[in-house]
C-alpha atoms as a PDB file:
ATOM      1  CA  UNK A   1      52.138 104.643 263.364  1.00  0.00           C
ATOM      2  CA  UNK A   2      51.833 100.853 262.378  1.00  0.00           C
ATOM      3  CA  UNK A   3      52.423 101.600 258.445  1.00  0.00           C
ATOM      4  CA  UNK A   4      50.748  97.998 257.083  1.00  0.00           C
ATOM      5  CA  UNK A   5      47.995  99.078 259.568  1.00  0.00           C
ATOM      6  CA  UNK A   6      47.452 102.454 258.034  1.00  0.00           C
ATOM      7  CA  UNK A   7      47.938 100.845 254.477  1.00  0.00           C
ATOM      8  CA  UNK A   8      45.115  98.353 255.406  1.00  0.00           C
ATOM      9  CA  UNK A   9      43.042 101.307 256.868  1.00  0.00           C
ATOM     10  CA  UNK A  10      43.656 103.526 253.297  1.00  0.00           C
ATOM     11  CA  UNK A  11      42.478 100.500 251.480  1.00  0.00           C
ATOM     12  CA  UNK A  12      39.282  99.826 253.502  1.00  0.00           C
ATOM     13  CA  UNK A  13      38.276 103.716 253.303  1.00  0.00           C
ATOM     14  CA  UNK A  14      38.623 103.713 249.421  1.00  0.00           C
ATOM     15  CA  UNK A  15      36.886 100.421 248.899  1.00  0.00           C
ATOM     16  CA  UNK A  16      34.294 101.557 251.397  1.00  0.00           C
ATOM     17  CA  UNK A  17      33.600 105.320 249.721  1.00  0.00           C
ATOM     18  CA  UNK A  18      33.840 106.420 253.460  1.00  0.00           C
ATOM     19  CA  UNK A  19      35.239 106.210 256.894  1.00  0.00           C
ATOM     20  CA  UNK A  20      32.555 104.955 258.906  1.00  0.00           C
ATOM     21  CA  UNK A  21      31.969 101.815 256.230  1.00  0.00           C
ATOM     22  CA  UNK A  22      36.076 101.335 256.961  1.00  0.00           C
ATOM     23  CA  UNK A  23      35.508 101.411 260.331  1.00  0.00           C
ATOM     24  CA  UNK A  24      32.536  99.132 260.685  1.00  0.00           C
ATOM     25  CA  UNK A  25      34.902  96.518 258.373  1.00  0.00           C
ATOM     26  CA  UNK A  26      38.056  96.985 260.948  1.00  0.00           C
ATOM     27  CA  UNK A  27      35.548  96.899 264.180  1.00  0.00           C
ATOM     28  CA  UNK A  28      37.154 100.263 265.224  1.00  0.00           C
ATOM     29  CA  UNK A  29      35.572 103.758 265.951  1.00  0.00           C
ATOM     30  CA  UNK A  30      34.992 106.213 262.892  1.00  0.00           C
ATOM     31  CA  UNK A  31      37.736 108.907 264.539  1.00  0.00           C
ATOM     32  CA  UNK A  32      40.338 106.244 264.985  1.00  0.00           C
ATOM     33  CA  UNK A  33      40.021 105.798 260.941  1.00  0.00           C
ATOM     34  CA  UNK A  34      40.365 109.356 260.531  1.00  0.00           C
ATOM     35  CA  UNK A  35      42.639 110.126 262.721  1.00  0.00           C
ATOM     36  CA  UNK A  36      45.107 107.148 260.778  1.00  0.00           C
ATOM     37  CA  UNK A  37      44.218 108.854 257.139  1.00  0.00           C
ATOM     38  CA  UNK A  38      45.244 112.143 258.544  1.00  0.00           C
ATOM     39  CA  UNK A  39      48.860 110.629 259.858  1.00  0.00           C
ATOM     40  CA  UNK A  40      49.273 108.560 256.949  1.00  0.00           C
ATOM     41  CA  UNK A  41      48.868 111.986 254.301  1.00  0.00           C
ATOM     42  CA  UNK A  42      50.691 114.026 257.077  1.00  0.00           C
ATOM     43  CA  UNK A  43      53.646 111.503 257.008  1.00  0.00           C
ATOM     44  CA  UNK A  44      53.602 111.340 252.899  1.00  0.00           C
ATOM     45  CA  UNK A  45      53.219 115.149 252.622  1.00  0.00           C
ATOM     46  CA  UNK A  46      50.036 114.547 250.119  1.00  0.00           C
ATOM     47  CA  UNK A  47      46.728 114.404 250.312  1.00  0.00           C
ATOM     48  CA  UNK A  48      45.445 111.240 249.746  1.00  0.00           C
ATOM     49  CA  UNK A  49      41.276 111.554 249.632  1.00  0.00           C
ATOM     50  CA  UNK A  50      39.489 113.969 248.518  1.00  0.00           C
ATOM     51  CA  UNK A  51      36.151 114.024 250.997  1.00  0.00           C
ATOM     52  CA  UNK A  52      33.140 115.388 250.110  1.00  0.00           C
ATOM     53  CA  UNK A  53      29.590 115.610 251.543  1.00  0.00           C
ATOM     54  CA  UNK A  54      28.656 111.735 250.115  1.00  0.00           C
ATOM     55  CA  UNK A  55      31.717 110.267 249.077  1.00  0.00           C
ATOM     56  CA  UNK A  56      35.318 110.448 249.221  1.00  0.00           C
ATOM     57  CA  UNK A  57      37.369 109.881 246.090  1.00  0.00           C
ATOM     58  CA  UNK A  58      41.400 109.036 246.254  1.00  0.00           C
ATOM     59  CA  UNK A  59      43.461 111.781 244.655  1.00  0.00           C
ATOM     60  CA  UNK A  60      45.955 110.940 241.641  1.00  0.00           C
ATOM     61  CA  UNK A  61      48.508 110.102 244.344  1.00  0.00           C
ATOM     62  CA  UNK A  62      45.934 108.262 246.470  1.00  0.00           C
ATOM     63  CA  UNK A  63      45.174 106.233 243.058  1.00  0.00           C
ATOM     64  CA  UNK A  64      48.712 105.251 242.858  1.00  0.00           C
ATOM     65  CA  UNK A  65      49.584 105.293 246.638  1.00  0.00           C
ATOM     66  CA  UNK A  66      46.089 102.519 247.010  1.00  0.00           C
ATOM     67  CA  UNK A  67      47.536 100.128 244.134  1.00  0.00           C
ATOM     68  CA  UNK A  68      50.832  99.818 245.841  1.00  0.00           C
ATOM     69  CA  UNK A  69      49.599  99.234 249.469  1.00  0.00           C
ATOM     70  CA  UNK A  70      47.130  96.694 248.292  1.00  0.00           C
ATOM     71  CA  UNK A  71      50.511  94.863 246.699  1.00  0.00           C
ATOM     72  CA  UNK A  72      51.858  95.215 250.223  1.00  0.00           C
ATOM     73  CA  UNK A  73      48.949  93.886 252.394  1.00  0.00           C
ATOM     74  CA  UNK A  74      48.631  91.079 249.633  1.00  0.00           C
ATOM     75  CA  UNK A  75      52.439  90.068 249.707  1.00  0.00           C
ATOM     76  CA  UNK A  76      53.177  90.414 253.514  1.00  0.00           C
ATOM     77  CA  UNK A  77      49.306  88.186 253.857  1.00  0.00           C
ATOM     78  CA  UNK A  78      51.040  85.829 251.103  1.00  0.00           C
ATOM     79  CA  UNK A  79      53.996  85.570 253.540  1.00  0.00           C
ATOM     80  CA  UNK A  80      52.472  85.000 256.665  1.00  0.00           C
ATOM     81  CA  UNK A  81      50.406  81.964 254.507  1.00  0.00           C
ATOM     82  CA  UNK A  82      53.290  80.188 253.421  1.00  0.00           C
ATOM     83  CA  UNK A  83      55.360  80.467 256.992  1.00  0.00           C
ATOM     84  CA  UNK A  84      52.148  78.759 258.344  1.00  0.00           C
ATOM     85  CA  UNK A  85      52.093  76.175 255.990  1.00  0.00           C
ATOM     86  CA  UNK A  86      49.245  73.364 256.150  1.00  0.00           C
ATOM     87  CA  UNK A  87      48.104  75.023 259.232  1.00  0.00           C
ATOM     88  CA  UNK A  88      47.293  78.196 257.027  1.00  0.00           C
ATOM     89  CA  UNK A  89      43.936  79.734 257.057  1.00  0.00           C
ATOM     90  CA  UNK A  90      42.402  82.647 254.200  1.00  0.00           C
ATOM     91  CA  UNK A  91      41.793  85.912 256.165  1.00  0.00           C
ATOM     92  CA  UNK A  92      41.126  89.492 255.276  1.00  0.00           C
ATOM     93  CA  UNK A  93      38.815  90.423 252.366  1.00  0.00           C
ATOM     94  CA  UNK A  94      38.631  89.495 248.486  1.00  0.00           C
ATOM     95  CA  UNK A  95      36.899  91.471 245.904  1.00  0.00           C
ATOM     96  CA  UNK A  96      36.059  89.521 242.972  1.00  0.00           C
ATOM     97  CA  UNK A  97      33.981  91.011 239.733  1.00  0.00           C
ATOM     98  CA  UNK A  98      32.080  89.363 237.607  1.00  0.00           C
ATOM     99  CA  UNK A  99      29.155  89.566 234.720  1.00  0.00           C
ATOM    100  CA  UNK A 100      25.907  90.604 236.351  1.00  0.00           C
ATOM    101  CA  UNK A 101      23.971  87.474 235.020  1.00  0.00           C
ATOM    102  CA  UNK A 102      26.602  85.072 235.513  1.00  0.00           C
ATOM    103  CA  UNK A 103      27.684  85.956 239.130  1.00  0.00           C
ATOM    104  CA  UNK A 104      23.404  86.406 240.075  1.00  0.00           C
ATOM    105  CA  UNK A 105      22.852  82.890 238.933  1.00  0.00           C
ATOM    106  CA  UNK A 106      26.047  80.982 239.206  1.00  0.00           C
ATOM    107  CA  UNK A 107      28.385  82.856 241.672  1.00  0.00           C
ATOM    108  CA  UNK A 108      26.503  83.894 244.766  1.00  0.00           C
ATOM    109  CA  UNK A 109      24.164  81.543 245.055  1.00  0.00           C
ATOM    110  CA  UNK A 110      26.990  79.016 245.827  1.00  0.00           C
ATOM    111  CA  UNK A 111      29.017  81.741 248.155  1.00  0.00           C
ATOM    112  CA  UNK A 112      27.874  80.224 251.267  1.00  0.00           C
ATOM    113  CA  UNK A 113      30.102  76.935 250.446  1.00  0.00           C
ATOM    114  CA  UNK A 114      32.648  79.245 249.671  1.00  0.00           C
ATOM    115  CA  UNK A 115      32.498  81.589 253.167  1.00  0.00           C
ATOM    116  CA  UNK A 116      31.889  78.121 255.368  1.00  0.00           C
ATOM    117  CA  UNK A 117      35.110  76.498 254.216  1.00  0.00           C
ATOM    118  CA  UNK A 118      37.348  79.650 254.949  1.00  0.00           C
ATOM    119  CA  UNK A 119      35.136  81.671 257.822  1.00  0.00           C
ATOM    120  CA  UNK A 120      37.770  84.565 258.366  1.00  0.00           C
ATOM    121  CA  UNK A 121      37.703  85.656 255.227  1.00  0.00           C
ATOM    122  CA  UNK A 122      35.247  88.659 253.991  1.00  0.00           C
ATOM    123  CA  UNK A 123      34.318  88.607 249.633  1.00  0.00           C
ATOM    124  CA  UNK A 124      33.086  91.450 248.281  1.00  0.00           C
ATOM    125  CA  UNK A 125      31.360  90.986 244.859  1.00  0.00           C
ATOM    126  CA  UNK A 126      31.295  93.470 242.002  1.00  0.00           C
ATOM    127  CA  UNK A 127      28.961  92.864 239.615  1.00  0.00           C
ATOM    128  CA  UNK A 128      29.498  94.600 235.985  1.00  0.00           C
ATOM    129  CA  UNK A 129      28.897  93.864 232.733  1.00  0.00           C
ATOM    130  CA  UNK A 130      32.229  95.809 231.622  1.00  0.00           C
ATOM    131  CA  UNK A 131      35.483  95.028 231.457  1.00  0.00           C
ATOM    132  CA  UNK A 132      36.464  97.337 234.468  1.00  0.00           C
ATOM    133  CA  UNK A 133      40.434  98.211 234.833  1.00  0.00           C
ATOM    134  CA  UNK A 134      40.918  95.330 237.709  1.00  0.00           C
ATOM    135  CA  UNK A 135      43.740  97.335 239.573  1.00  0.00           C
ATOM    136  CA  UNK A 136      42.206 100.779 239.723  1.00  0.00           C
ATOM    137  CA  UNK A 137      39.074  98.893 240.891  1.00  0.00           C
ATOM    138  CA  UNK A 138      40.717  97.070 243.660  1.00  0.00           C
ATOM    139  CA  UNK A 139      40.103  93.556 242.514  1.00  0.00           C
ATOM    140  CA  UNK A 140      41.866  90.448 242.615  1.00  0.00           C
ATOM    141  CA  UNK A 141      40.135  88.642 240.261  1.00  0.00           C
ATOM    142  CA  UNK A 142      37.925  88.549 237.369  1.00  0.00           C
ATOM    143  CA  UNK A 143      35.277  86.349 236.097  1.00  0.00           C
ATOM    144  CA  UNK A 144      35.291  87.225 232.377  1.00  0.00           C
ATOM    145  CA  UNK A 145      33.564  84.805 229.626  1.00  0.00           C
ATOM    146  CA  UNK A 146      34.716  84.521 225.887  1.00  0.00           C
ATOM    147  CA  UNK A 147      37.842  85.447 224.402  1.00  0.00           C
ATOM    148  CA  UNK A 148      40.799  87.280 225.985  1.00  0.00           C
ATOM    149  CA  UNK A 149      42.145  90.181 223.729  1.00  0.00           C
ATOM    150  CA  UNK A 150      44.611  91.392 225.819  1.00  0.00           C
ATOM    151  CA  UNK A 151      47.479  89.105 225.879  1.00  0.00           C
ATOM    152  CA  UNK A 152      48.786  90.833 228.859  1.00  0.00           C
ATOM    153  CA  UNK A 153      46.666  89.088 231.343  1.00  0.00           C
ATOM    154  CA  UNK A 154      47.146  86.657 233.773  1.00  0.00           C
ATOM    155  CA  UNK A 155      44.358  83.994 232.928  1.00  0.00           C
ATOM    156  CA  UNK A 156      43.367  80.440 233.186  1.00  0.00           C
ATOM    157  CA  UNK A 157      40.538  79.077 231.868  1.00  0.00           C
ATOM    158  CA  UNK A 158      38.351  77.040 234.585  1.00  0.00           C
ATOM    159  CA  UNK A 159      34.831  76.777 232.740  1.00  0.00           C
ATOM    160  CA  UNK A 160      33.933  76.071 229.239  1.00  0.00           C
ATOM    161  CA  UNK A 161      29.642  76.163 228.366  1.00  0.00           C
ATOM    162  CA  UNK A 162      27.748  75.468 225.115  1.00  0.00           C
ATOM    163  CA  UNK A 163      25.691  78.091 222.863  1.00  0.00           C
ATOM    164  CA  UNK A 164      22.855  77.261 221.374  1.00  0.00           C
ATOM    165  CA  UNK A 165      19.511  78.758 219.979  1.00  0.00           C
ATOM    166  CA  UNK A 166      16.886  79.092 222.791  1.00  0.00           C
ATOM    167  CA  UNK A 167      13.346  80.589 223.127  1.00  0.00           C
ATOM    168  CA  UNK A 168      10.322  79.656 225.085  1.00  0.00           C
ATOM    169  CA  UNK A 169       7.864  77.222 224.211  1.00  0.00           C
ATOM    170  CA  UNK A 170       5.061  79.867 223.248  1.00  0.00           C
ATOM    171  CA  UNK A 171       7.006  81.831 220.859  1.00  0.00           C
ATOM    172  CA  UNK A 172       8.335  78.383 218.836  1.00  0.00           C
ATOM    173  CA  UNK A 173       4.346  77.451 219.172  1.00  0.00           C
ATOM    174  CA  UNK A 174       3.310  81.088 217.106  1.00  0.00           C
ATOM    175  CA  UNK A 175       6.778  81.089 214.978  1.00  0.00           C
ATOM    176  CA  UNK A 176       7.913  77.718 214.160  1.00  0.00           C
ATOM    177  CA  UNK A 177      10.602  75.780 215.192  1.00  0.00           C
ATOM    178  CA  UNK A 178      13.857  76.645 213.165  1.00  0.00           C
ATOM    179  CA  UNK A 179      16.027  73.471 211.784  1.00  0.00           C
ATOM    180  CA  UNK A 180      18.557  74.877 210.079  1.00  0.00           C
ATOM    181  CA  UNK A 181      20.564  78.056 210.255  1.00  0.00           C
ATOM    182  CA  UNK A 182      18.787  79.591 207.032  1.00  0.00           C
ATOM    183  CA  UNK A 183      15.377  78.893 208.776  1.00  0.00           C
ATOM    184  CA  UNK A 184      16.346  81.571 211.386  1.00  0.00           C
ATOM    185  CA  UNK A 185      16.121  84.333 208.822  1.00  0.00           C
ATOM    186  CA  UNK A 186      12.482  84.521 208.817  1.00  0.00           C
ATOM    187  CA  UNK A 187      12.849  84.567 212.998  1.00  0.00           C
ATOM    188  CA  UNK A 188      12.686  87.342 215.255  1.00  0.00           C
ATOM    189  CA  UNK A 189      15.828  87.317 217.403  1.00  0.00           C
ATOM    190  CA  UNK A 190      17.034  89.496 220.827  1.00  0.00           C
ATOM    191  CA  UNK A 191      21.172  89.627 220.104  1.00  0.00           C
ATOM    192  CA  UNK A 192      23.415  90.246 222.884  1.00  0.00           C
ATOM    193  CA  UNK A 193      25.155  93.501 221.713  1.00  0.00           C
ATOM    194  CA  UNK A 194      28.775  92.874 223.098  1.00  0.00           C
ATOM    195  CA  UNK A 195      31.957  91.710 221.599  1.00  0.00           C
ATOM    196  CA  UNK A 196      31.786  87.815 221.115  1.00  0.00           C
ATOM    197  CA  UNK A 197      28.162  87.786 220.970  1.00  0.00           C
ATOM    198  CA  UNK A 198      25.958  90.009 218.432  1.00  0.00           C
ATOM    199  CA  UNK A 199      23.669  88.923 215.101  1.00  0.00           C
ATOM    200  CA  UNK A 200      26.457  86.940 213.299  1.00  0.00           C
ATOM    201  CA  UNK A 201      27.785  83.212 213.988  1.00  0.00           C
ATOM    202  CA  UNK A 202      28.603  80.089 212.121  1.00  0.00           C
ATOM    203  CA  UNK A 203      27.097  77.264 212.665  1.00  0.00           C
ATOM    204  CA  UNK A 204      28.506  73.552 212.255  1.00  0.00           C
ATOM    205  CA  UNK A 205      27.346  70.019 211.667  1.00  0.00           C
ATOM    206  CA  UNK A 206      30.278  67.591 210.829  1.00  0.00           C
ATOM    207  CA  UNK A 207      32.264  68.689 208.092  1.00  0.00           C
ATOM    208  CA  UNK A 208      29.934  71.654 206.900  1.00  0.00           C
ATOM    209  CA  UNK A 209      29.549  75.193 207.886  1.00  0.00           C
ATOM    210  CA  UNK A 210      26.798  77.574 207.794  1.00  0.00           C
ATOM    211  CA  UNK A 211      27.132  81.431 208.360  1.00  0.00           C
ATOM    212  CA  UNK A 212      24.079  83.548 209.357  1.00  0.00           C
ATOM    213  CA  UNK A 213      23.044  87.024 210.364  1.00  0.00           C
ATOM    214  CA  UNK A 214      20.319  87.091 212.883  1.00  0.00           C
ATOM    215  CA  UNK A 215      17.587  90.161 212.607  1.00  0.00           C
ATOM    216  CA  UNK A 216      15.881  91.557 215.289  1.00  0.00           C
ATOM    217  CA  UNK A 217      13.776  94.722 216.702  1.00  0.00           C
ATOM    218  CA  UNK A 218      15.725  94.413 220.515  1.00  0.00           C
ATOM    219  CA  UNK A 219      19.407  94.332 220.971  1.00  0.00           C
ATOM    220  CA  UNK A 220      20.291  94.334 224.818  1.00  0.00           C
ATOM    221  CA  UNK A 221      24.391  95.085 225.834  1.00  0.00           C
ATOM    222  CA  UNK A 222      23.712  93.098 228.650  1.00  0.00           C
ATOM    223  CA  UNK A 223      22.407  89.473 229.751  1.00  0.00           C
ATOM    224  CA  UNK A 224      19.408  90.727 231.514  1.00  0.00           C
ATOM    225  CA  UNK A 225      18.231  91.930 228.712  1.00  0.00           C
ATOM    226  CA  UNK A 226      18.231  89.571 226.596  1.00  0.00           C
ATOM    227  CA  UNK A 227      16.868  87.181 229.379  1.00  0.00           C
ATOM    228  CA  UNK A 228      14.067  89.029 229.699  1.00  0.00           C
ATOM    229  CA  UNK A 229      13.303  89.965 225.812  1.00  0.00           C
ATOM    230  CA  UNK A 230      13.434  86.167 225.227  1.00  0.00           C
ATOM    231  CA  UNK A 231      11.346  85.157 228.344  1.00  0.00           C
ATOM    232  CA  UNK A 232       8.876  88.172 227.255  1.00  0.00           C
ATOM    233  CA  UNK A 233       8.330  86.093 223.930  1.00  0.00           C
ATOM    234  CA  UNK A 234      10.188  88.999 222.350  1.00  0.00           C
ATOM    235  CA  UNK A 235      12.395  86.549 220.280  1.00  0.00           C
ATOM    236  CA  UNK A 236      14.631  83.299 220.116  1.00  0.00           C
ATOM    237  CA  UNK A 237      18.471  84.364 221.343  1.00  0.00           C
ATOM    238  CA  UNK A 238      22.089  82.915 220.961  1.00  0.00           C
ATOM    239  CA  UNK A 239      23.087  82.303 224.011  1.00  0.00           C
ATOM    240  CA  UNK A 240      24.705  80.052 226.787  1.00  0.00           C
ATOM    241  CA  UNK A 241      23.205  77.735 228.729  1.00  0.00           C
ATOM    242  CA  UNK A 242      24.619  79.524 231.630  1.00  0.00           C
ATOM    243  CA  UNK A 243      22.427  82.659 230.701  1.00  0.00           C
ATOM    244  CA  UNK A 244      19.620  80.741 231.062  1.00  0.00           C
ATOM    245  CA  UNK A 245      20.211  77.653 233.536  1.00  0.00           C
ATOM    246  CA  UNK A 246      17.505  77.783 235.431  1.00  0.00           C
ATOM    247  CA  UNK A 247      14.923  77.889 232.488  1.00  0.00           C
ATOM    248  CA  UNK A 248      16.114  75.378 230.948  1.00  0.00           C
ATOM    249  CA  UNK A 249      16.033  73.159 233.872  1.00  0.00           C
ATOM    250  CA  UNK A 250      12.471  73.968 234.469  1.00  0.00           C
ATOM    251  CA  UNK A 251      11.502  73.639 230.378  1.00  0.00           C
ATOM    252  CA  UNK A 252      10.654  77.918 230.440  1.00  0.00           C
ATOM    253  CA  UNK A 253      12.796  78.002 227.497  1.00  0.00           C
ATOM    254  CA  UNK A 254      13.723  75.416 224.797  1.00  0.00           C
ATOM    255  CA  UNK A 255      17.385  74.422 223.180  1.00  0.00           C
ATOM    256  CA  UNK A 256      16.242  73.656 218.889  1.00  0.00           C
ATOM    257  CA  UNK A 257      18.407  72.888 216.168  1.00  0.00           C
ATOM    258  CA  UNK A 258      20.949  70.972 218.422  1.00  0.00           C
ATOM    259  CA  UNK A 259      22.554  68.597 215.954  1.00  0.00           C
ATOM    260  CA  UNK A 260      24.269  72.457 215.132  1.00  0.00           C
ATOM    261  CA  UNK A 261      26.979  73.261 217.178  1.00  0.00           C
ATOM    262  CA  UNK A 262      28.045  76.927 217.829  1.00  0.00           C
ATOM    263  CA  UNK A 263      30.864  78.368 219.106  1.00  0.00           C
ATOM    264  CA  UNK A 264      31.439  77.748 222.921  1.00  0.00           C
ATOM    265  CA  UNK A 265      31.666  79.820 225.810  1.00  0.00           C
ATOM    266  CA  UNK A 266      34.790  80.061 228.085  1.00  0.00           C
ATOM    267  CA  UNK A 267      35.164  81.568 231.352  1.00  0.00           C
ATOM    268  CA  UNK A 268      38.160  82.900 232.684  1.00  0.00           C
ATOM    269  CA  UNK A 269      39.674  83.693 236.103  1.00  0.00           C
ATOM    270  CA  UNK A 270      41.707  86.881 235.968  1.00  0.00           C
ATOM    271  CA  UNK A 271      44.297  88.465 237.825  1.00  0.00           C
ATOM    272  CA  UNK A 272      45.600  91.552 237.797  1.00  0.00           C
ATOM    273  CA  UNK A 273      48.480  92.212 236.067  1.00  0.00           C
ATOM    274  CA  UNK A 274      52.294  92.486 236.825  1.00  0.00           C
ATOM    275  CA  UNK A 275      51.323  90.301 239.746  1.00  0.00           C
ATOM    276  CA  UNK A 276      51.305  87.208 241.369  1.00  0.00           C
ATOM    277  CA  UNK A 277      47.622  85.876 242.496  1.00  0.00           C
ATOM    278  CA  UNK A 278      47.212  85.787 245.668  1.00  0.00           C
ATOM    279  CA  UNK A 279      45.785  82.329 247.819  1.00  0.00           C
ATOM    280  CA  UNK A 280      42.560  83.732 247.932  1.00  0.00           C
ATOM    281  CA  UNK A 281      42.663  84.274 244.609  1.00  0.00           C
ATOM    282  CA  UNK A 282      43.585  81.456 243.428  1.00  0.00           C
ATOM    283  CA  UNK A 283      41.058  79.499 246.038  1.00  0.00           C
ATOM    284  CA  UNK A 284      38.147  81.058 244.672  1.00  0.00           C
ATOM    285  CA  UNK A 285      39.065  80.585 241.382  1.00  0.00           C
ATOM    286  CA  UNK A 286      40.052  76.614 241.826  1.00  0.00           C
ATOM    287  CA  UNK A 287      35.861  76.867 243.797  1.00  0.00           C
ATOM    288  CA  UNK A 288      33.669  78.406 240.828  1.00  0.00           C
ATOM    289  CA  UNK A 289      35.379  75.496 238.661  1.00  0.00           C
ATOM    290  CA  UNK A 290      34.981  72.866 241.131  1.00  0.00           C
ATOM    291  CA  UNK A 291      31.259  74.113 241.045  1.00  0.00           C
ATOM    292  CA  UNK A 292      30.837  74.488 237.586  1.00  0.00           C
ATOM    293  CA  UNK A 293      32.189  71.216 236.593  1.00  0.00           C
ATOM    294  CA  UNK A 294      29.950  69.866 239.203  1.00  0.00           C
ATOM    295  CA  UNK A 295      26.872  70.762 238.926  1.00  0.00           C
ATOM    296  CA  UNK A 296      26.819  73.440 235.355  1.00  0.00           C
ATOM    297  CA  UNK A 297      26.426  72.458 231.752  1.00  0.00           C
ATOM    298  CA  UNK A 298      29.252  71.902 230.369  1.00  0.00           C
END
């Protein structure tokens, strides 16, 4: 038994759920994937996947036994990179996460330019509003916007977007057009109910500062939400101008009070901990900021 080749096989069947989605990913027959699970758990003495009539879940051991042949693929695919030098190609598959709203309007559209430059190489995309536990999910990097908490992480910033107040033309029409922070007291507001965002910010102009709690009937705990509560007339929002790009290209919504500043909105790429990126990693990392510095607000 090829052992990298059954590690690659393991990995595919967890990622996949199942052995026919691992097989249709290695171009092999469903019995030859089974047939390399049951060798690879026969040769470790465990039991690796626990299978079920939908699904099949990795075991404690199959958790641990996954992380550590992912390593392995990843370092011997890092070595075969830098033996070929300039005449290196990205292969295999990534899996990259991101926000839902972020990665829907900013990410995937733009994956194409992505899969052209480096055709042997697979992405899968997991979309989630969370901040999931990267190495238990498999991924090798993370898109995550505002600030880091965990100093553990291996990060680098590669975007940076403004805030401001937004809302659509209609509801400013009925409500009034706030401008100044106390004006948005007598405003309805949709706040993003996650860490970084919420009812309270500071604003600034020059040297002075102006704190302000926003009210509002909808709170959303994710950017969908409060998309469609503000494009429903529900309310002005806080909010990037990457949550609503393609609005405020179009004039659906409306930036006010922008001689106030706010706060402004990083994104970071991630990678998982207690080890080095990988070149795909880093690629598509070094590609959503070429992209956003090209053609996002910055």
């Amino acid at each position: 038994m090829n052992r990298l080749a059954a590690m690659e096989a393991f990995i595919r069947v967890v990622d996949a759920g199942s052995f026919s989605g691992a097989a249709r990913q290695l171009c092999v027959g469903q019995p030859a994937v089974s047939k390399t699970i049951a060798q690879l758990e026969d040769r470790l003495g465990v039991r690796l996947l626990l299978r079920s009539t939908h699904r099949l879940t990795p075991t404690d051991a199959g958790r641990t036994f996954y992380q550590r042949a992912k390593r392995a693929i990843e370092e011997a695919d890092e070595a075969e990179h830098a033996a070929r030098g300039a005449a290196a190609t990205l292969s295999g598959r990534l899996r990259v996460c991101g926000a839902v709203t972020f990665a829907r309007l900013h990410v995937i559209p733009r994956l194409s330019l992505f899969l052209a430059e480096h055709p042997a190489l697979d992405v899968d995309v997991v979309l989630d509003d969370r901040q999931i536990d990267m190495i238990e999910a498999g991924v090798d990097l993370a898109l995550r916007m505002g600030r880091l908490d965990d100093s553990t992480l291996t990060a680098r910033r590669i975007g940076q977007c403004r805030r401001c107040v937004i809302g659509t033309p209609a509801y400013f029409k009925a409500a009034g057009v706030p401008q100044a922070p106390v004006d948005l007291a007598a405003h309805q507001a949709v706040i993003h109910d996650q860490p970084g965002a919420g009812a309270a910010w500071t604003f600034r102009r020059g040297s002075v500062e102006r704190s302000v709690t926003l009210r509002g009937r909808l709170r959303a705990n994710a950017a969908e939400g409060v998309r469609e509560g503000v494009l429903g007339g529900l309310g002005l929002a806080i909010a990037s101008e990457w949550m609503f790009a393609p609005e405020l290209a179009s004039g659906a919504v409306v930036p006010v009070m922008q001689d106030w500043s706010l706060p402004p909105l990083d994104l970071w790429a991630v990678f998982p901990s207690g080890r080095q990126a990988s070149a795909k990693a880093r690629a598509f990392a070094d590609f959503v900021e070429a992209q956003l510095s090209g053609g996002a607000t910055r």
